[in-house]
Protein backbone atom coordinates (compact mmCIF):
# COMPACT_ATOMS: atom_id res chain seq x y z
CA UNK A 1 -56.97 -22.77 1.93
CA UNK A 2 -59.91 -20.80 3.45
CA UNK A 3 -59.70 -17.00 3.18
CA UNK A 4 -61.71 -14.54 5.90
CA UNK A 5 -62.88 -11.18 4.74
CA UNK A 6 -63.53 -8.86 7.30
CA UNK A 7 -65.83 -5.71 6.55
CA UNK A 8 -66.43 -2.81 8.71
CA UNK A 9 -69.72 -1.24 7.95
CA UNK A 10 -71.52 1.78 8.73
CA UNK A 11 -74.47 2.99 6.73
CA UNK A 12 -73.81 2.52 3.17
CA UNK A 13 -77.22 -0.18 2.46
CA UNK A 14 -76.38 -0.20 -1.34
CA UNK A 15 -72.38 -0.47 -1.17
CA UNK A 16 -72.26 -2.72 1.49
CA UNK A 17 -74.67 -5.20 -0.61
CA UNK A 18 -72.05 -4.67 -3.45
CA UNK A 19 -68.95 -5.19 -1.33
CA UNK A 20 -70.85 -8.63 0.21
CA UNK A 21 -71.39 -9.68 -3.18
CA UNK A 22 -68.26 -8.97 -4.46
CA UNK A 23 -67.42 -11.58 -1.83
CA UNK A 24 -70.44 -14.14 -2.78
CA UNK A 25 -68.93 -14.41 -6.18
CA UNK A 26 -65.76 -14.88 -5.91
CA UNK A 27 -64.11 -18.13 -8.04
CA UNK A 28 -62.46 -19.08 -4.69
CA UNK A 29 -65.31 -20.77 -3.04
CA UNK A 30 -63.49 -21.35 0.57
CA UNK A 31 -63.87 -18.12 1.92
CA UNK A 32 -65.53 -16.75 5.60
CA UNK A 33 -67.24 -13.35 5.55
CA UNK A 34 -66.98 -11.49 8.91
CA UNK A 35 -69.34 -8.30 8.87
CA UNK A 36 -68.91 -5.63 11.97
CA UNK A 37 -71.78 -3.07 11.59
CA UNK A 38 -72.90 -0.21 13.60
CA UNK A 39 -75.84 0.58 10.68
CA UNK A 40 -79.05 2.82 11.91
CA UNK A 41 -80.51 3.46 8.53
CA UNK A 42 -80.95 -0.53 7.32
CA UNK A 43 -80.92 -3.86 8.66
CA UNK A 44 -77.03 -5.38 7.63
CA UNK A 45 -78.87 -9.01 8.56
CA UNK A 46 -81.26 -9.11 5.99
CA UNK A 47 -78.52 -7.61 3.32
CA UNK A 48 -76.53 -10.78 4.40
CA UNK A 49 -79.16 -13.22 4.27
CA UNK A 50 -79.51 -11.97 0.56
CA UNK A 51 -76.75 -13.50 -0.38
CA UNK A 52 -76.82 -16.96 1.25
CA UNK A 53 -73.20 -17.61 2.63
CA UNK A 54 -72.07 -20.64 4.16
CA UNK A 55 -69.66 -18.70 6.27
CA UNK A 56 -70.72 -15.74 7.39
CA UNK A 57 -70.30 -13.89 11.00
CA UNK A 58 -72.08 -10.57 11.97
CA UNK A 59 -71.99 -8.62 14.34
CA UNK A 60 -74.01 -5.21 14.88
CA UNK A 61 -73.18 -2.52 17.87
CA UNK A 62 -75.21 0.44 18.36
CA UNK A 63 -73.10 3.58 18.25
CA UNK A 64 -73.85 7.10 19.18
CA UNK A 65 -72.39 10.05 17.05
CA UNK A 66 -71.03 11.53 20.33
CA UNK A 67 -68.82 7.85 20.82
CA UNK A 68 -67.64 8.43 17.81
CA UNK A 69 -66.08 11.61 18.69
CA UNK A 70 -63.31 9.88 20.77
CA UNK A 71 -63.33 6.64 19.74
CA UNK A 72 -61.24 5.25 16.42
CA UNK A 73 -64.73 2.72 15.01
CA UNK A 74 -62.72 1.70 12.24
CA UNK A 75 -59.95 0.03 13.95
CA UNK A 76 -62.18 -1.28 16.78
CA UNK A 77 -64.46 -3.23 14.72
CA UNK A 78 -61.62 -4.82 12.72
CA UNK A 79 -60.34 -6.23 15.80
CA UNK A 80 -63.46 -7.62 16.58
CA UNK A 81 -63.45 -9.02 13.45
CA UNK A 82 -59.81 -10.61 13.43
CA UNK A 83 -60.85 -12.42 16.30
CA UNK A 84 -63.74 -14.08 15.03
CA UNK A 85 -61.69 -14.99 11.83
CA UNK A 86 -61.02 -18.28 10.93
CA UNK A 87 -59.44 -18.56 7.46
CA UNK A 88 -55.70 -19.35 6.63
CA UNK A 89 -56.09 -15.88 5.34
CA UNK A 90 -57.27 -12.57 6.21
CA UNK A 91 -58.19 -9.52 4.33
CA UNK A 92 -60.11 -6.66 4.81
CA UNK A 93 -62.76 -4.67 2.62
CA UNK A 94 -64.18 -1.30 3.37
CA UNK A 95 -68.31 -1.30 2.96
CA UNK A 96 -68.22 1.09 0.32
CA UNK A 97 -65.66 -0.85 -1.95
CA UNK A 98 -65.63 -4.44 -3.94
CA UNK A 99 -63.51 -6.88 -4.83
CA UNK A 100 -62.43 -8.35 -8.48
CA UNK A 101 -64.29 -12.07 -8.47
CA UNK A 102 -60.77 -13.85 -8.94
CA UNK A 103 -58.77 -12.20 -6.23
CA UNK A 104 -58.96 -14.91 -3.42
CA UNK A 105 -58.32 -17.45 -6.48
CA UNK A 106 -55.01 -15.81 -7.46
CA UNK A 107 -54.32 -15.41 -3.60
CA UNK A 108 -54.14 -18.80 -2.65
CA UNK A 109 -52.47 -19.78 -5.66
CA UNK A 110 -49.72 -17.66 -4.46
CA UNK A 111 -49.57 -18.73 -0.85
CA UNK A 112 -49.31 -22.07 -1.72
CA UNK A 113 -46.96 -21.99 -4.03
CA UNK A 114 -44.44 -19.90 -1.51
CA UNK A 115 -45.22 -21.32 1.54
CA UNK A 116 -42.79 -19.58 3.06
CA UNK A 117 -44.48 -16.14 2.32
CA UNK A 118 -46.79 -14.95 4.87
CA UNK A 119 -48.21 -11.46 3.39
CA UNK A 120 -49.02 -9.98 -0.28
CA UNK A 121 -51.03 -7.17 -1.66
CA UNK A 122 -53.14 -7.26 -5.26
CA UNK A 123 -53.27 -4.43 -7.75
CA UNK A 124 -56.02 -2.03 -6.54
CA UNK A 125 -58.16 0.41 -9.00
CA UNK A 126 -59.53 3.72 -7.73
CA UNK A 127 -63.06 4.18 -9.14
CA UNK A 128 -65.68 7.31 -9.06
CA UNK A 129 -68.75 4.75 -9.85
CA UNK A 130 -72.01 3.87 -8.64
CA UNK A 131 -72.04 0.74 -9.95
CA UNK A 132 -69.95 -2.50 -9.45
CA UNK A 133 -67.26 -1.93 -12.41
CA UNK A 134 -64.14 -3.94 -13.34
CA UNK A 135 -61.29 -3.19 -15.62
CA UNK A 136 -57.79 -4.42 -15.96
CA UNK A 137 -56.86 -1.81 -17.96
CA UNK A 138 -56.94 1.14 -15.76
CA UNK A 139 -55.04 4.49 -16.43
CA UNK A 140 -51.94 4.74 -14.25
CA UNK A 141 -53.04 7.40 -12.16
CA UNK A 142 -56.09 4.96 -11.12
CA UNK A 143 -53.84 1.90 -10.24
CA UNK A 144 -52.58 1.22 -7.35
CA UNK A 145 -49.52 -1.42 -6.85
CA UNK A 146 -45.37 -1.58 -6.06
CA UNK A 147 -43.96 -4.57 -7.98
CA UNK A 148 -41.82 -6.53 -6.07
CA UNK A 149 -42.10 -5.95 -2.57
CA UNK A 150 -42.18 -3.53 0.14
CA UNK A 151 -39.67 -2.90 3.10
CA UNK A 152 -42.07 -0.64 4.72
CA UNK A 153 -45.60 -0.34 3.58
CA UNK A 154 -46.84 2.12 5.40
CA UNK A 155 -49.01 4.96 3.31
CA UNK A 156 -48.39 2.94 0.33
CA UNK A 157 -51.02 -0.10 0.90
CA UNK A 158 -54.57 0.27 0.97
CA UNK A 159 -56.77 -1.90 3.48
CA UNK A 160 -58.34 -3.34 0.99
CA UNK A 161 -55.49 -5.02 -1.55
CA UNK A 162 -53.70 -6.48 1.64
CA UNK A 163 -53.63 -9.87 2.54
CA UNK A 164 -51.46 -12.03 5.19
CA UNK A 165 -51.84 -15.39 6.74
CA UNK A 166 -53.53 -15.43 10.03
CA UNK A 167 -51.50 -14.28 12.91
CA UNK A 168 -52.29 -15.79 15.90
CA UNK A 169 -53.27 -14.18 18.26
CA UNK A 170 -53.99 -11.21 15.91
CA UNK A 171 -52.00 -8.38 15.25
CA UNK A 172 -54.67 -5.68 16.71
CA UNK A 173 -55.56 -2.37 14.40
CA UNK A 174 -54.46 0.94 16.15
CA UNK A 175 -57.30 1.84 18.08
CA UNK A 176 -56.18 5.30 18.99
CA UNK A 177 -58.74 7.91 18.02
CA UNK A 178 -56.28 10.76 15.95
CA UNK A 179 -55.82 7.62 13.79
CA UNK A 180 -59.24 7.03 12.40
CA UNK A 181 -58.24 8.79 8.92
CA UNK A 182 -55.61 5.90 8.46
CA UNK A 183 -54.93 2.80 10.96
CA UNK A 184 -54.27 0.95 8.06
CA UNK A 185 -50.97 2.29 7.38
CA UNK A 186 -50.32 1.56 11.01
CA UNK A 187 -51.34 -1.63 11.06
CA UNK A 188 -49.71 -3.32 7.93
CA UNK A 189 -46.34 -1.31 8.81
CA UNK A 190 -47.03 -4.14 12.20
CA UNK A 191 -47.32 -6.89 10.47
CA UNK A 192 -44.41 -6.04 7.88
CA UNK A 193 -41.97 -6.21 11.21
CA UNK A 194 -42.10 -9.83 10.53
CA UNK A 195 -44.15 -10.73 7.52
CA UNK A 196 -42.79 -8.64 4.53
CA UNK A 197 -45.19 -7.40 2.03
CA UNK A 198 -44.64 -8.88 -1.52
CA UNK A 199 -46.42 -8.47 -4.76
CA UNK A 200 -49.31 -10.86 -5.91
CA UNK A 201 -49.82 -9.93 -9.93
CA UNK A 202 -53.27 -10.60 -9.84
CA UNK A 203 -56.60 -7.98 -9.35
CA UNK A 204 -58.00 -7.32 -6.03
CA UNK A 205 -59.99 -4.87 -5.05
CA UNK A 206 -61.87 -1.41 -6.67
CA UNK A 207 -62.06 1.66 -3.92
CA UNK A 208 -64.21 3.99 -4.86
CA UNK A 209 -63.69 8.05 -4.83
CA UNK A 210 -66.33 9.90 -3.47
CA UNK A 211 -67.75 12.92 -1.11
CA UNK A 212 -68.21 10.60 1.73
CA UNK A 213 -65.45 8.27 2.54
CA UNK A 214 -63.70 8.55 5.45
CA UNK A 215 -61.17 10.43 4.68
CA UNK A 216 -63.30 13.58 3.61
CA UNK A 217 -65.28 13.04 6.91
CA UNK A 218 -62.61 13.42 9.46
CA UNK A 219 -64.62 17.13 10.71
CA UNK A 220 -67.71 15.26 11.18
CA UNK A 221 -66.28 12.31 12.78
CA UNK A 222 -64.29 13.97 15.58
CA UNK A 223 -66.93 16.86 16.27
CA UNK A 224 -69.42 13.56 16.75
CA UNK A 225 -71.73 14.78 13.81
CA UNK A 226 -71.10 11.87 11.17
CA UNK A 227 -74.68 9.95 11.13
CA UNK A 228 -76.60 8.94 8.19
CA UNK A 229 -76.95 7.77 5.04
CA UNK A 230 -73.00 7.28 3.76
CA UNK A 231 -73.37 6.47 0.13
């Protein structure tokens, strides 16, 4: 079962390295990495070719700070993305996270052994490091996870601990601009219409707390003044 890993990145040279490598070593070795960067302070190539994939697509779009001003980037590039994935599985990973090295290992396990299960979400552990970090025994106010499943997961799921079997033709990311601080609410709540959520006990991904994620940049994003180094 081959899993595609989309990344959206924008400017973060040292995270995104982390987040592709988080990627490189994972256990799982049938995986596709799908990179959608609109970097102006590095070259997201060469950080690819660093880590010699076997599966790898990239894309890079040159983006003006004034475009981003009424445009929702996020949610555009992931599109782009789920339609040049070609795993049984998709995820997402934001360029400024990582993954834990067994998550598309556990992952599959689960799909396949409840085939009639078409979406999950890992535990996910909110981090204020530099460095590539993993624990599995986080304090409760830094995990993130619903045991069970979820009727609605909207604002409860992060982008990066979902995970669903492809949908074709793909479910598309709400492009609307006054989304850009969270499509990914939006968009799993979509795919939960038919595909409930349900719980895979395994690690999956670290997001990291810090000055400049998205979140904490809305201001600079809509007045068209986000540009930069990111990390």
């Amino acid at each position: 079962m081959k899993v595609s890993c989309i990344i959206a990145s924008y400017n973060r040279p040292k995270w995104v390295r982390q987040a592709i490598k988080s990627i490189a070593d994972q256990t799982h070795k049938d995986h596709q990495l799908v990179v959608i960067d609109e970097s102006d302070v590095f070259d997201i190539n060469e950080a690819v070719k660093e880590f010699a994939l076997p599966d790898v697509a990239v894309r890079h779009f040159k983006v003006t700070p004034k475009q981003r001003a009424y445009q929702n980037r996020l949610s555009i590039n992931l599109n782009i993305g789920l339609a040049l994935a070609t795993g049984d599985l998709v995820c997402f990973l934001a360029d400024d996270d990582y993954m834990y090295p067994t998550w598309f290992e556990s992952a599959v396990k689960f799909f396949t052994e409840n085939p009639k299960i078409s979406a999950g979400y890992g535990k996910l552990v909110y981090s204020n490091t530099d460095h590539m970090e993993f624990t599995e025994t986080p304090a409760p106010v830094n995990l993130r996870f619903f045991p069970g499943s979820l009727d609605d997961p909207f604002n409860k799921l992060d982008h990066n601990q979902g995970i669903h079997r492809r949908i074709d033709p793909p479910l598309r990311w709400p492009e609307h601009p006054d989304l850009i601080g969270g499509p990914d609410a939006y968009y799993y709540r979509e795919v939960s219409k038919k595909h409930r959520f349900h719980a895979i006990e395994a690690w999956a991904a670290v997001k990291r707390v810090h000055k400049k994620n998205l979140q904490l940049s809305i201001d600079q994003y809509k007045q068209g003044s986000l540009g930069g180094p990111r990390e």
